[in-house]
N, C-alpha and C. Protein backbone atom coordinates (compact mmCIF):
# COMPACT_ATOMS: atom_id res chain seq x y z
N UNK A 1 31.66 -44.71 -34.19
CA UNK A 1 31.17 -45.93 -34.78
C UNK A 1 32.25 -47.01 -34.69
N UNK A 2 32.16 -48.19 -34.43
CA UNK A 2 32.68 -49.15 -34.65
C UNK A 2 33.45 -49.69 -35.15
N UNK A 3 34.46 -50.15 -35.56
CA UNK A 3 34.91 -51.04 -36.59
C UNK A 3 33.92 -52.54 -37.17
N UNK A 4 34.14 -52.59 -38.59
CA UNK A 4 32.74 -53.71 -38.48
C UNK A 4 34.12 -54.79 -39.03
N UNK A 5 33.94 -55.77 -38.71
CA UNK A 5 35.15 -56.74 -39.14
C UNK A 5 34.52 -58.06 -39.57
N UNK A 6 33.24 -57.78 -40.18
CA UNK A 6 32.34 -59.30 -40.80
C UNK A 6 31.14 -58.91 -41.73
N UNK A 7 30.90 -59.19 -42.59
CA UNK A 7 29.75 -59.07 -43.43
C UNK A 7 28.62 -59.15 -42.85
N UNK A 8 28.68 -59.95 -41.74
CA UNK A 8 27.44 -60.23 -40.46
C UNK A 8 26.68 -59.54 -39.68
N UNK A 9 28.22 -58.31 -39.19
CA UNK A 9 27.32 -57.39 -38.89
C UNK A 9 27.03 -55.83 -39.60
N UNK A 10 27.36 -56.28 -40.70
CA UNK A 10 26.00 -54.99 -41.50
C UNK A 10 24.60 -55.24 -41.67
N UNK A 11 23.96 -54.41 -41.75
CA UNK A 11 22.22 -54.44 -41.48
C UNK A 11 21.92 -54.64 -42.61
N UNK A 12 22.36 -53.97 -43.86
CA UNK A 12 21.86 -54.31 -45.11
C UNK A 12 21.96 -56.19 -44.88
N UNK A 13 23.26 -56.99 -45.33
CA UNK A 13 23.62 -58.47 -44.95
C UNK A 13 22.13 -58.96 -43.88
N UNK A 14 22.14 -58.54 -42.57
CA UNK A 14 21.19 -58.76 -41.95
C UNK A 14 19.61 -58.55 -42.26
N UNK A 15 18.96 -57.82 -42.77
CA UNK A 15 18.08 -57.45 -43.52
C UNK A 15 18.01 -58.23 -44.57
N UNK A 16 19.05 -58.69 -45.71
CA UNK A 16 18.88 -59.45 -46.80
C UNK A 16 18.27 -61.04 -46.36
N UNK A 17 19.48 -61.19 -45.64
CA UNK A 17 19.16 -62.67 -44.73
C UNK A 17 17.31 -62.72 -44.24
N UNK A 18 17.24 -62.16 -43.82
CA UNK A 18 16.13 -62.25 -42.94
C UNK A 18 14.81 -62.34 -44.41
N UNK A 19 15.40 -61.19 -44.98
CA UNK A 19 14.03 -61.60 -46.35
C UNK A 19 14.03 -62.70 -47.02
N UNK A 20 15.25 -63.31 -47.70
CA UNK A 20 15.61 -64.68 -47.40
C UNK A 20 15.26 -65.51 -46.73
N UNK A 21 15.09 -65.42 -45.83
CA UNK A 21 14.48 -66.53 -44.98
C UNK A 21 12.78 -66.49 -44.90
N UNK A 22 12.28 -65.41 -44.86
CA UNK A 22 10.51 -64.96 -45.27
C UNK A 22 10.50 -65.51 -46.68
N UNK A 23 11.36 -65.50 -47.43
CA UNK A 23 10.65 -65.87 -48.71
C UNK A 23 10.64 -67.52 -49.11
N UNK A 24 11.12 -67.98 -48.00
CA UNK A 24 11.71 -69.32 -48.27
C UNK A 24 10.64 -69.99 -47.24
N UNK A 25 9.79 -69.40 -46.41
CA UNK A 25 9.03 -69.56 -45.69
C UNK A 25 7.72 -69.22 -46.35
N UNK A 26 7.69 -67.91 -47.09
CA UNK A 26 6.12 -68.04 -47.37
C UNK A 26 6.01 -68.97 -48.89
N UNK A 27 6.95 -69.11 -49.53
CA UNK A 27 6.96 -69.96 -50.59
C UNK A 27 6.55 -71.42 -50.31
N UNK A 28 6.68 -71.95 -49.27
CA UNK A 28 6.20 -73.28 -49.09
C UNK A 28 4.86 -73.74 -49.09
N UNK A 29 4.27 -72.53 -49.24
CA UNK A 29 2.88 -72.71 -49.70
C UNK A 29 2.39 -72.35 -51.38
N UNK A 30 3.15 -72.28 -51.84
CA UNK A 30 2.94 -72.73 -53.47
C UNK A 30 2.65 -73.60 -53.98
N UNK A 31 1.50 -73.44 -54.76
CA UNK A 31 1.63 -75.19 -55.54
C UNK A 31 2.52 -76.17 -56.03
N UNK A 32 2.15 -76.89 -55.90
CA UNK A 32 3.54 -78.07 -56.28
C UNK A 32 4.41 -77.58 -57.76
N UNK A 33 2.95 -77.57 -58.30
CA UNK A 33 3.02 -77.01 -60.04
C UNK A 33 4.16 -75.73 -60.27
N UNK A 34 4.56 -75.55 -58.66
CA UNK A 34 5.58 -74.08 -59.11
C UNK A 34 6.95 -74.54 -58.53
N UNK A 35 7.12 -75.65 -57.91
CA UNK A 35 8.14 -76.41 -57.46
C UNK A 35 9.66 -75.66 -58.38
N UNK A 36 9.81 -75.68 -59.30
CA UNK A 36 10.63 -75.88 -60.16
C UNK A 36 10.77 -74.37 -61.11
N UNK A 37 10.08 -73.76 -60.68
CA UNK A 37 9.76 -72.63 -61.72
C UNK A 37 9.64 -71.59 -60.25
N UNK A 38 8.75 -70.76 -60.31
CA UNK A 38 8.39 -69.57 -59.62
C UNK A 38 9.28 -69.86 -58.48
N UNK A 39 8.73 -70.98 -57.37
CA UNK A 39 9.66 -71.17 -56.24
C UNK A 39 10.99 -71.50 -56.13
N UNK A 40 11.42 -72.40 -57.07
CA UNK A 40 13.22 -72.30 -57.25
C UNK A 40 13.76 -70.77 -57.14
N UNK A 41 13.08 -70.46 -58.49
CA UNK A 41 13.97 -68.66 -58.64
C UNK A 41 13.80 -67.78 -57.86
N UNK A 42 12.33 -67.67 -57.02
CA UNK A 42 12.56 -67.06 -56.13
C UNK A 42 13.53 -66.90 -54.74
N UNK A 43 13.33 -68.06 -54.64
CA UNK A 43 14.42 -68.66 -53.18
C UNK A 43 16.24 -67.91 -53.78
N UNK A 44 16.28 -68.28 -55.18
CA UNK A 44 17.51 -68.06 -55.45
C UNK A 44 17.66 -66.87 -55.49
N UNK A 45 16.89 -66.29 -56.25
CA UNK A 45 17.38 -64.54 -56.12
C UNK A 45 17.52 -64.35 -54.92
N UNK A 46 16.31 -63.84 -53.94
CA UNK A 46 16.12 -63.85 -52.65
C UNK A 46 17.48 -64.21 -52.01
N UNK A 47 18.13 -65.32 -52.31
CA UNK A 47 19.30 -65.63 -51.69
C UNK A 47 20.91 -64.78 -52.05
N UNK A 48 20.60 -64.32 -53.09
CA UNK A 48 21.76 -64.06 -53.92
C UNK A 48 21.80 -62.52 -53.56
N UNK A 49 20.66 -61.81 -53.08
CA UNK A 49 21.07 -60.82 -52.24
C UNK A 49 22.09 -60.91 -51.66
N UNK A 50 21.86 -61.35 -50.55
CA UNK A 50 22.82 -61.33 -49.47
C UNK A 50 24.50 -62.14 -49.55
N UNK A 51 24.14 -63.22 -50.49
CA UNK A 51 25.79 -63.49 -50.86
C UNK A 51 26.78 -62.20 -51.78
N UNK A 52 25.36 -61.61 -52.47
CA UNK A 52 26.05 -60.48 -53.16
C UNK A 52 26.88 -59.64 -52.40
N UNK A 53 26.08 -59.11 -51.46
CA UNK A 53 26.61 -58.13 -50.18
C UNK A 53 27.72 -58.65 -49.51
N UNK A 54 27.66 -60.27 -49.07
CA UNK A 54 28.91 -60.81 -48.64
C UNK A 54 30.35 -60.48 -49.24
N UNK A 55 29.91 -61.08 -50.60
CA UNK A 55 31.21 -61.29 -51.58
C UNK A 55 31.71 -59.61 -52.43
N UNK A 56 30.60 -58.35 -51.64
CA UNK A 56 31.08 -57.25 -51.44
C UNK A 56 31.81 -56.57 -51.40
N UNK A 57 31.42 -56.95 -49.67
CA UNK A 57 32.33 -56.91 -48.01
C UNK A 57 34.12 -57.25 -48.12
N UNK A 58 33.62 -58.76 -49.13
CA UNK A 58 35.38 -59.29 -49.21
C UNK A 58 35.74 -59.01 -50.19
N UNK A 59 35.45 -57.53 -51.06
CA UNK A 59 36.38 -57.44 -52.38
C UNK A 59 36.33 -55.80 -52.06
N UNK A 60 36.30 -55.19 -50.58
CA UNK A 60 35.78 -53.46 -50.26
C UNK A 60 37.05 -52.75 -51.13
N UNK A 61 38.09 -53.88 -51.04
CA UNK A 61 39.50 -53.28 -50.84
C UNK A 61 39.43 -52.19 -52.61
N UNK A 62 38.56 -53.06 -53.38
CA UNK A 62 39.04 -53.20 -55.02
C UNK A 62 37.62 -52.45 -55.64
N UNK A 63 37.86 -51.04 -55.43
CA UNK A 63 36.56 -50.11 -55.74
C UNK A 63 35.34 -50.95 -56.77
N UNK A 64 35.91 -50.74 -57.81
CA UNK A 64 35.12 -51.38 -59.18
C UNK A 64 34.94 -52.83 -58.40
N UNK A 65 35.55 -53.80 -58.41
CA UNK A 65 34.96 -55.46 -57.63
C UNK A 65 33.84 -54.91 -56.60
N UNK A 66 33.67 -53.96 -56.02
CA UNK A 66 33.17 -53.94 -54.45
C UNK A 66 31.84 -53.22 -55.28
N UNK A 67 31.79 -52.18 -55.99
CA UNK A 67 30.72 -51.40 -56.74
C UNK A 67 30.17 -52.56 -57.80
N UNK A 68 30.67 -53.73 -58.36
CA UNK A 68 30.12 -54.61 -59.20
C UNK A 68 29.38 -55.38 -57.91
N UNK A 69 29.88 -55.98 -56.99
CA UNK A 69 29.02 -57.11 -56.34
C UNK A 69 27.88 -56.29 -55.83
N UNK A 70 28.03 -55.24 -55.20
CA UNK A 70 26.91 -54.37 -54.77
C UNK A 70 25.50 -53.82 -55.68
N UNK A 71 25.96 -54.10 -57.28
CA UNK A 71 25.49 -53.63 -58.37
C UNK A 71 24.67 -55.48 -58.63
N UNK A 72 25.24 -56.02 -58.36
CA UNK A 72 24.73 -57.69 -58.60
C UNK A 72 23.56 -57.83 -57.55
N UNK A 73 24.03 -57.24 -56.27
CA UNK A 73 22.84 -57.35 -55.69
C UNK A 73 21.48 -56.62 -55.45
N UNK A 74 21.48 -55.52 -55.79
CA UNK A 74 20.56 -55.15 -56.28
C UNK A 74 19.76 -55.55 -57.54
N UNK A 75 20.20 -56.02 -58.39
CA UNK A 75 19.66 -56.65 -59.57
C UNK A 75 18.59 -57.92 -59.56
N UNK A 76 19.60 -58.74 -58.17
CA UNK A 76 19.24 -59.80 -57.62
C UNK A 76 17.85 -59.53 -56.67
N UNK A 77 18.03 -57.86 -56.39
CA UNK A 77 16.95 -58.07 -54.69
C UNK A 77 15.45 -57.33 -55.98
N UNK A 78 16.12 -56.36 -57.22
CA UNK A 78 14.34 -56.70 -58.37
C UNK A 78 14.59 -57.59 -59.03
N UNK A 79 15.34 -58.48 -59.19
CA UNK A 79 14.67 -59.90 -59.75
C UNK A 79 13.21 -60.50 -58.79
N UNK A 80 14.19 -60.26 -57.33
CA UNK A 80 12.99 -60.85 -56.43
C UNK A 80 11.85 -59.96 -56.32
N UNK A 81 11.72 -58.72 -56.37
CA UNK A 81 10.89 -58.16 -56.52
C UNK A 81 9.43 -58.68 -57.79
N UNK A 82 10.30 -59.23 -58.88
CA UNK A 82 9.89 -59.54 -60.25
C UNK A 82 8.98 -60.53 -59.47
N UNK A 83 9.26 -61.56 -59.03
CA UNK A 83 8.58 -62.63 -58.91
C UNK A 83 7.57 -62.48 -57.35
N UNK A 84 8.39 -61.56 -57.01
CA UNK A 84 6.75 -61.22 -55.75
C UNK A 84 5.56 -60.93 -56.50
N UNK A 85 5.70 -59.96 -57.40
CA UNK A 85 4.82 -60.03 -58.24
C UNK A 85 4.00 -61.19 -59.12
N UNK A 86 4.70 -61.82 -59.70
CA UNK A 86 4.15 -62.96 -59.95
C UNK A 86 3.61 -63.90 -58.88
N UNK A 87 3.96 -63.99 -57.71
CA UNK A 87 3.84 -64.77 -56.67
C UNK A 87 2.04 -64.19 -56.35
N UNK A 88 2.11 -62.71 -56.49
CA UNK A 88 0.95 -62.34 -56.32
C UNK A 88 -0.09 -62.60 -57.03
């Protein structure tokens, strides 16, 4: 295997991104009325995946830092889960 030398190329990071970007895409068809509510937070969680995983990557060195951001993002990826639901 490789050396990986970027947050970029892990698949989880890649995978987060990409749902991120679907959710920021199918959200644009929400009512206006959710502008500010449902669609803000979604986009944000959704997003906060993958910075989670980033800001990870750059703390691998520091067990507990690297097991907390990893622990943030999951929290972050059923938050988004929370509001798919509602979305539904």
């Amino acid at each position: 295997m490789a050396n990986i030398r970027s947050f970029k190329e892990l698949r989880v990071w890649r995978n987060a991104m990409s749902s991120a970007m679907r959710v920021f895409e199918l959200s644009k068809r929400f009512p206006a009325e959710e502008e500010y509510s449902l669609t803000d937070q979604f986009r944000r969680s959704s997003r906060s995946v993958a910075a989670n995983i980033a800001e990870a990557w750059r703390k691998r060195r520091y067990q507990a830092a690297f097991v907390a951001k990893l622990d943030d993002s999951g929290s972050e990826a059923a938050e988004t889960q929370t509001w798919i639901e509602f979305a539904l």
